[in-house]
N, C-alpha and C. Protein backbone atom coordinates (compact mmCIF):
# COMPACT_ATOMS: atom_id res chain seq x y z
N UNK A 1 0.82 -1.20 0.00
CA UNK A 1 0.00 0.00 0.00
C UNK A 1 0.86 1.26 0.00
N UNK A 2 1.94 1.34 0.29
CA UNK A 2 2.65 2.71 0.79
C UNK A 2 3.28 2.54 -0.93
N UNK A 3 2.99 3.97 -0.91
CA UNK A 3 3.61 4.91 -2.52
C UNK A 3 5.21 5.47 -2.46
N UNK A 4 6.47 5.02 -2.54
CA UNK A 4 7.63 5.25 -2.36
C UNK A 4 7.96 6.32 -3.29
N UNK A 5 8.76 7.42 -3.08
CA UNK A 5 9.09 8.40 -4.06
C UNK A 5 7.85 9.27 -4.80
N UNK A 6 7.35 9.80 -3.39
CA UNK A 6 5.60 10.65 -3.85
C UNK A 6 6.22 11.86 -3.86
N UNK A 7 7.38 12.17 -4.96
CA UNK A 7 8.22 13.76 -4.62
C UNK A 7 7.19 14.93 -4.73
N UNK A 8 7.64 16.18 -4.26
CA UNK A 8 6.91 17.67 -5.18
C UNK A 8 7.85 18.54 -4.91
N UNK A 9 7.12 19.47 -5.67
CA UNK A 9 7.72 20.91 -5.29
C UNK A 9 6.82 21.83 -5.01
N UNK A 10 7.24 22.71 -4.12
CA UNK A 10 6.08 23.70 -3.00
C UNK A 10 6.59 25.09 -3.33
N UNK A 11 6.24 26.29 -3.02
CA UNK A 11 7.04 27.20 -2.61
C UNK A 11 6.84 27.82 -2.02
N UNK A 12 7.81 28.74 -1.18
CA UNK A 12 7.81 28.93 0.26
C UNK A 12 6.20 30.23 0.15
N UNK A 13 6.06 29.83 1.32
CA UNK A 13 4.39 30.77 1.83
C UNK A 13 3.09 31.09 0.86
N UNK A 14 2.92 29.76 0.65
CA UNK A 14 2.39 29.87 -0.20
C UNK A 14 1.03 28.83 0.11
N UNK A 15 -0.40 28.50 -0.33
CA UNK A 15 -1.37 27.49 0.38
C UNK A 15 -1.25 26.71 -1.20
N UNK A 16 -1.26 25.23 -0.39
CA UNK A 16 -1.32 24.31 -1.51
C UNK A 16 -2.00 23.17 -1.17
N UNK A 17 -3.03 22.43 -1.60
CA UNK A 17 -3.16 21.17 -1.55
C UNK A 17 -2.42 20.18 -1.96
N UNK A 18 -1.97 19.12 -1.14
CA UNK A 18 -1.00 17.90 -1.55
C UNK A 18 -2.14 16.96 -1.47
N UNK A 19 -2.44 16.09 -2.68
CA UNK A 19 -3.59 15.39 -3.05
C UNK A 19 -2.83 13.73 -3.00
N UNK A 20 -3.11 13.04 -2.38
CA UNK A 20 -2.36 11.38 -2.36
C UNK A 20 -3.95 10.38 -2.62
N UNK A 21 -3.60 9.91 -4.01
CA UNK A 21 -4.73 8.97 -4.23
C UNK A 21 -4.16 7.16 -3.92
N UNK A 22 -4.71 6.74 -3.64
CA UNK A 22 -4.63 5.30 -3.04
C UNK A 22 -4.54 4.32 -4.36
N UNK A 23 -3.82 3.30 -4.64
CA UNK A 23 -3.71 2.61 -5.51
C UNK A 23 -4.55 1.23 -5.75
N UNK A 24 -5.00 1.33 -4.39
CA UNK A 24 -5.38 -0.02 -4.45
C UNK A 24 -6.71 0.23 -3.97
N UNK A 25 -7.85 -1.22 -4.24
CA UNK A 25 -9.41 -1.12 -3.99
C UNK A 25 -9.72 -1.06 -2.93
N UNK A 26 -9.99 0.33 -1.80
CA UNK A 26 -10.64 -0.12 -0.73
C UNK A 26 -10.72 1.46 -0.52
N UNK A 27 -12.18 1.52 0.24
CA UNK A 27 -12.13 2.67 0.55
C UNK A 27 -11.89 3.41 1.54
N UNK A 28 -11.26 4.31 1.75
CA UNK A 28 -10.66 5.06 3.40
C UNK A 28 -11.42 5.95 3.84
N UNK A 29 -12.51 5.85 3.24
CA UNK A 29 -13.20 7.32 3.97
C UNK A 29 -13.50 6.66 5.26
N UNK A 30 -13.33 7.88 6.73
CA UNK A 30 -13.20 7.29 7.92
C UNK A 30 -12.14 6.98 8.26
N UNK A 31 -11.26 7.04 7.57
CA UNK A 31 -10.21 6.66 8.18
C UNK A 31 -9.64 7.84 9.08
N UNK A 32 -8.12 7.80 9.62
CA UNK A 32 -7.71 8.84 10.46
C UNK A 32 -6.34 8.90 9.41
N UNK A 33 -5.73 10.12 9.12
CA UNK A 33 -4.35 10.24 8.40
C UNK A 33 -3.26 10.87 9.31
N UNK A 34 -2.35 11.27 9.49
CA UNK A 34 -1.46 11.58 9.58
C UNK A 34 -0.28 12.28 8.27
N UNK A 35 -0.16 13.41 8.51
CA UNK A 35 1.59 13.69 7.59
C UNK A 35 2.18 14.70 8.43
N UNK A 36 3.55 14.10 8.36
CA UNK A 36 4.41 14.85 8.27
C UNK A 36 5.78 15.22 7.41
N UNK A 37 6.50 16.66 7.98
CA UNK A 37 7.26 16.77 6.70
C UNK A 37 8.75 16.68 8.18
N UNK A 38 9.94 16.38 7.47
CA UNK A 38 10.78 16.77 8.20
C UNK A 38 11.77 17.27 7.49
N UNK A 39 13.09 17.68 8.22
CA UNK A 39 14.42 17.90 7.63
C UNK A 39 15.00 16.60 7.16
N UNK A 40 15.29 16.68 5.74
CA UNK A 40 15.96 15.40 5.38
C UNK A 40 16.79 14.47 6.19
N UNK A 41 18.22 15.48 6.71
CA UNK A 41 18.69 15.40 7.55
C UNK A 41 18.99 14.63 8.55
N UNK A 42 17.32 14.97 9.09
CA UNK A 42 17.65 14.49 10.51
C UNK A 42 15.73 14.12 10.32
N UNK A 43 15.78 13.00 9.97
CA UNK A 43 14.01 12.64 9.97
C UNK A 43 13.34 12.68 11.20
N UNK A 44 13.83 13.16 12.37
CA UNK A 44 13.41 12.77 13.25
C UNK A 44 12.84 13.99 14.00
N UNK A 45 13.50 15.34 13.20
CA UNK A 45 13.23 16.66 13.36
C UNK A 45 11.66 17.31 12.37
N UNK A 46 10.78 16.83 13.29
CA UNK A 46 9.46 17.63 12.32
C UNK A 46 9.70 18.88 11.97
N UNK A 47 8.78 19.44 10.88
CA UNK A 47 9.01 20.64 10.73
C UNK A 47 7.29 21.20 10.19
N UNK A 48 6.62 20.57 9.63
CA UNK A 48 5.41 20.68 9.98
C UNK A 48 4.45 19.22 10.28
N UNK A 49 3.37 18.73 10.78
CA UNK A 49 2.64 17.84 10.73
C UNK A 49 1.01 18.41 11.06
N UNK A 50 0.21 17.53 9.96
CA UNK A 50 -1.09 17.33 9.92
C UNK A 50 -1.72 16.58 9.93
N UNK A 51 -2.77 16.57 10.82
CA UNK A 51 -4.05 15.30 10.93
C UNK A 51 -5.23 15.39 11.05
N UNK A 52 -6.19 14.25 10.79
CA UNK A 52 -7.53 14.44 10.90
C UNK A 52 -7.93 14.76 11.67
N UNK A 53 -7.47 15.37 12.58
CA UNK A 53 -7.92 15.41 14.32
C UNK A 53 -8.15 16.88 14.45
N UNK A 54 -7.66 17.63 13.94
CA UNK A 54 -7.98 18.49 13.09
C UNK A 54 -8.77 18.74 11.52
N UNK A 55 -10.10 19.36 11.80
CA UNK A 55 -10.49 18.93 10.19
C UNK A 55 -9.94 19.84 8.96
N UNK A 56 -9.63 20.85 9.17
CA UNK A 56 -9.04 21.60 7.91
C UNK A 56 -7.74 21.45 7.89
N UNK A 57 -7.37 20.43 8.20
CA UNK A 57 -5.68 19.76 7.89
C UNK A 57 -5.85 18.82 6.97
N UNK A 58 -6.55 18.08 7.07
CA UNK A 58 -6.47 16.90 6.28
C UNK A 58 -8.42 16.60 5.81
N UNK A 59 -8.19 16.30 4.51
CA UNK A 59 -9.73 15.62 4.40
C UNK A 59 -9.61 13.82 3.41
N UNK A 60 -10.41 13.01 4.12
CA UNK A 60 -10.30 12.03 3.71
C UNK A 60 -11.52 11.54 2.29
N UNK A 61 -11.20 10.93 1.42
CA UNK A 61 -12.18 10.69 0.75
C UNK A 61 -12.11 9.11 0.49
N UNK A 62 -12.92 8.64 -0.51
CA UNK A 62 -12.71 7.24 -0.81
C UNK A 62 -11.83 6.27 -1.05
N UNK A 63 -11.02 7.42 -2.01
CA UNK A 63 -9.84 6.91 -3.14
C UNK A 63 -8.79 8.01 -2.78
N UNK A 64 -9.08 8.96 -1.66
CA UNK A 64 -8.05 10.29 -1.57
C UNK A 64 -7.77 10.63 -0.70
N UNK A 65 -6.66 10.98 0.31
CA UNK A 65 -6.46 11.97 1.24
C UNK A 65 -5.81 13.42 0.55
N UNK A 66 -6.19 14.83 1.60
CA UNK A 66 -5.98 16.08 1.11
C UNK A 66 -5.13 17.04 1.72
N UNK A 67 -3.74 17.17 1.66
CA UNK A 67 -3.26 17.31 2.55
C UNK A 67 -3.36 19.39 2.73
N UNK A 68 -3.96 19.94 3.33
CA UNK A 68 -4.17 21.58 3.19
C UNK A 68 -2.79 22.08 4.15
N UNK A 69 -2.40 22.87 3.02
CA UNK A 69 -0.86 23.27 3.56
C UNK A 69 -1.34 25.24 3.78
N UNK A 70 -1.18 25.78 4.31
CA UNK A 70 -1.62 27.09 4.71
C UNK A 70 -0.14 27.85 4.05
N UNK A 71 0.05 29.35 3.68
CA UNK A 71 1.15 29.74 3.85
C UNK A 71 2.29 30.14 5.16
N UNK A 72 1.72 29.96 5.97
CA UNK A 72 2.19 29.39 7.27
C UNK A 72 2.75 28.65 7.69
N UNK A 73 2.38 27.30 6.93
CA UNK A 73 2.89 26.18 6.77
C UNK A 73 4.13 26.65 5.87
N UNK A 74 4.24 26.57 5.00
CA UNK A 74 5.64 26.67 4.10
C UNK A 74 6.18 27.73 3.87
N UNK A 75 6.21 28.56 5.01
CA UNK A 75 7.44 30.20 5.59
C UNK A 75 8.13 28.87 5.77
N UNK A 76 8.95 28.26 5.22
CA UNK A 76 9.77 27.40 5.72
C UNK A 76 10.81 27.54 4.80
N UNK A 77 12.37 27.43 5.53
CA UNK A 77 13.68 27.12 4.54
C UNK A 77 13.33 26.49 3.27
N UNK A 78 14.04 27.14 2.02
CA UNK A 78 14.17 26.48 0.68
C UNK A 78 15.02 25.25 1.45
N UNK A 79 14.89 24.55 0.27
CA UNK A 79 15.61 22.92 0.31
C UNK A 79 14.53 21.92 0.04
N UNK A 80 15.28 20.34 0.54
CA UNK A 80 14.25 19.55 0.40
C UNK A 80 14.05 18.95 1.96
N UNK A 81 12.62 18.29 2.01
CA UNK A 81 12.21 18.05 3.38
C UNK A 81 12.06 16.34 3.04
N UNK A 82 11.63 15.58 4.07
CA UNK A 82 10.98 14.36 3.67
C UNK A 82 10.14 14.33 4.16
N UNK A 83 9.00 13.82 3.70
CA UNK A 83 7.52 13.65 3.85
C UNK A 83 6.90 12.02 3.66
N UNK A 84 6.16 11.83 5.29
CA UNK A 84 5.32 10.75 4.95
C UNK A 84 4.08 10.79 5.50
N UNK A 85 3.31 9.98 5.03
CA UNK A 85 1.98 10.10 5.56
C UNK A 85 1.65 8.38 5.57
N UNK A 86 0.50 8.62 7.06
CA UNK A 86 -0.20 7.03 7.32
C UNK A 86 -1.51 6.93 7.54
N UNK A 87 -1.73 6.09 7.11
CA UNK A 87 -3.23 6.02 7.71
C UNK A 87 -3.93 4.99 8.81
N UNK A 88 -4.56 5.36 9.78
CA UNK A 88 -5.04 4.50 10.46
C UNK A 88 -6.70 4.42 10.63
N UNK A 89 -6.79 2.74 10.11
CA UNK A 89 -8.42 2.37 10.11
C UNK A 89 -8.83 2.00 11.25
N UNK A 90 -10.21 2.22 11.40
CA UNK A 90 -11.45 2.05 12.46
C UNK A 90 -10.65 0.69 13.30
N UNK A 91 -10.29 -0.35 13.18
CA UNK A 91 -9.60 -1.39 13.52
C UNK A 91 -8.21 -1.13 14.35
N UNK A 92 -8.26 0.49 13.90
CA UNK A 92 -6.53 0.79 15.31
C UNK A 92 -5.12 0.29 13.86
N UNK A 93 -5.45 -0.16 13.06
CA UNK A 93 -4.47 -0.93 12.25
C UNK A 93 -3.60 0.42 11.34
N UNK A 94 -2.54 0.75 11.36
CA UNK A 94 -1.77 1.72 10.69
C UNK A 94 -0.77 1.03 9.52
N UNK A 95 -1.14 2.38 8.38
CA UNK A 95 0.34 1.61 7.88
C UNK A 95 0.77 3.12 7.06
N UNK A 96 1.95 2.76 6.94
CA UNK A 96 2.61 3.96 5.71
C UNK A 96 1.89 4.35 4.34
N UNK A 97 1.49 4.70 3.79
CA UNK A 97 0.88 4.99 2.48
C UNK A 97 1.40 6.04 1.61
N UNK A 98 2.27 6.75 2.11
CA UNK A 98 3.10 7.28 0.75
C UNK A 98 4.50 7.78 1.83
N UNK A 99 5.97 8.31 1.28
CA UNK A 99 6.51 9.10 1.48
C UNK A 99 7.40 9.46 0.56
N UNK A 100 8.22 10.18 0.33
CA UNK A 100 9.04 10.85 -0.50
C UNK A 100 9.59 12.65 0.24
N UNK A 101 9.98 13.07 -0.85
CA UNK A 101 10.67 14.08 -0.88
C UNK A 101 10.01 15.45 -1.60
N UNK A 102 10.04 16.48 -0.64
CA UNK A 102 9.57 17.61 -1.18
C UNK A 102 10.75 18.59 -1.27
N UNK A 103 10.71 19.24 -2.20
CA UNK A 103 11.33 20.44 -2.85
C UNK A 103 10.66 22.03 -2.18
N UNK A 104 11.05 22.58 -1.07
CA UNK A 104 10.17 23.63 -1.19
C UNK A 104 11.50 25.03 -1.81
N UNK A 105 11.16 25.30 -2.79
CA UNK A 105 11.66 26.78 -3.65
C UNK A 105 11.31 28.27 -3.07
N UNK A 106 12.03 29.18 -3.28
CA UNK A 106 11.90 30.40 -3.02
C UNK A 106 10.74 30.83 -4.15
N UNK A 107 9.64 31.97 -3.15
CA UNK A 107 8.83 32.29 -4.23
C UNK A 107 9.12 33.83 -5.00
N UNK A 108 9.23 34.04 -5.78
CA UNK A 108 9.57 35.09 -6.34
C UNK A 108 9.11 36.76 -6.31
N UNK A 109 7.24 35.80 -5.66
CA UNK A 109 6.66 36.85 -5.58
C UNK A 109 6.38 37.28 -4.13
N UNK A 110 6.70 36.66 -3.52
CA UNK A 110 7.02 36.45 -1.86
C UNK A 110 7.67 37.82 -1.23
N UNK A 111 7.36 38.55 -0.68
CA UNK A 111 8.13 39.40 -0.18
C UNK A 111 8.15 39.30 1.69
């Protein structure tokens, strides 16, 4: 189930949806998600995270989770971060479902 190498590119302060569709037949709505992003670095250093536990962080759909990034969220250092996200079903049962690498760029129009 987990999507290896789900890269992007962001740029800094800016609101973006990160959209992760599921590959396989089953549906997640109800489920609970989790993401976070960290410093490559040092994965162990968050630098932002979002969840359903909160509802305008994350929205779940059938075939989709939505990840709502605020420009708040990405006032963050250019570079790249690593990013994963999980999901956990009604059953308590978790697993990885995507991670990779984000690119966040300087925005030009950013002041």
């Amino acid at each position: 189930m987990a999507e290896i190498n789900q890269n992007a590119k962001i740029y800094q302060s800016t609101d973006i949806n990160l959209i992760f569709k599921i590959t396989n037949d089953i549906n997640i709505e109800g489920y609970n998600a989790y993401w976070g992003l960290y410093k490559t670095d040092k994965k162990t250093e968050e630098v932002v995270h979002k969840t359903t536990s909160n509802v305008d962080e994350i929205t779940v759909h059938s075939d989709k989770f939505v990840i709502h990034l605020k420009a708040g969220d990405t006032n963050i250092a250019t570079g790249n971060y690593y990013h994963e996200a999980r999901l956990t079903d009604s059953d308590g049962l978790t697993n990885v479902v995507s991670k990779g690498i984000i690119m966040v760029e300087k925005s030009l129009t950013h002041k």
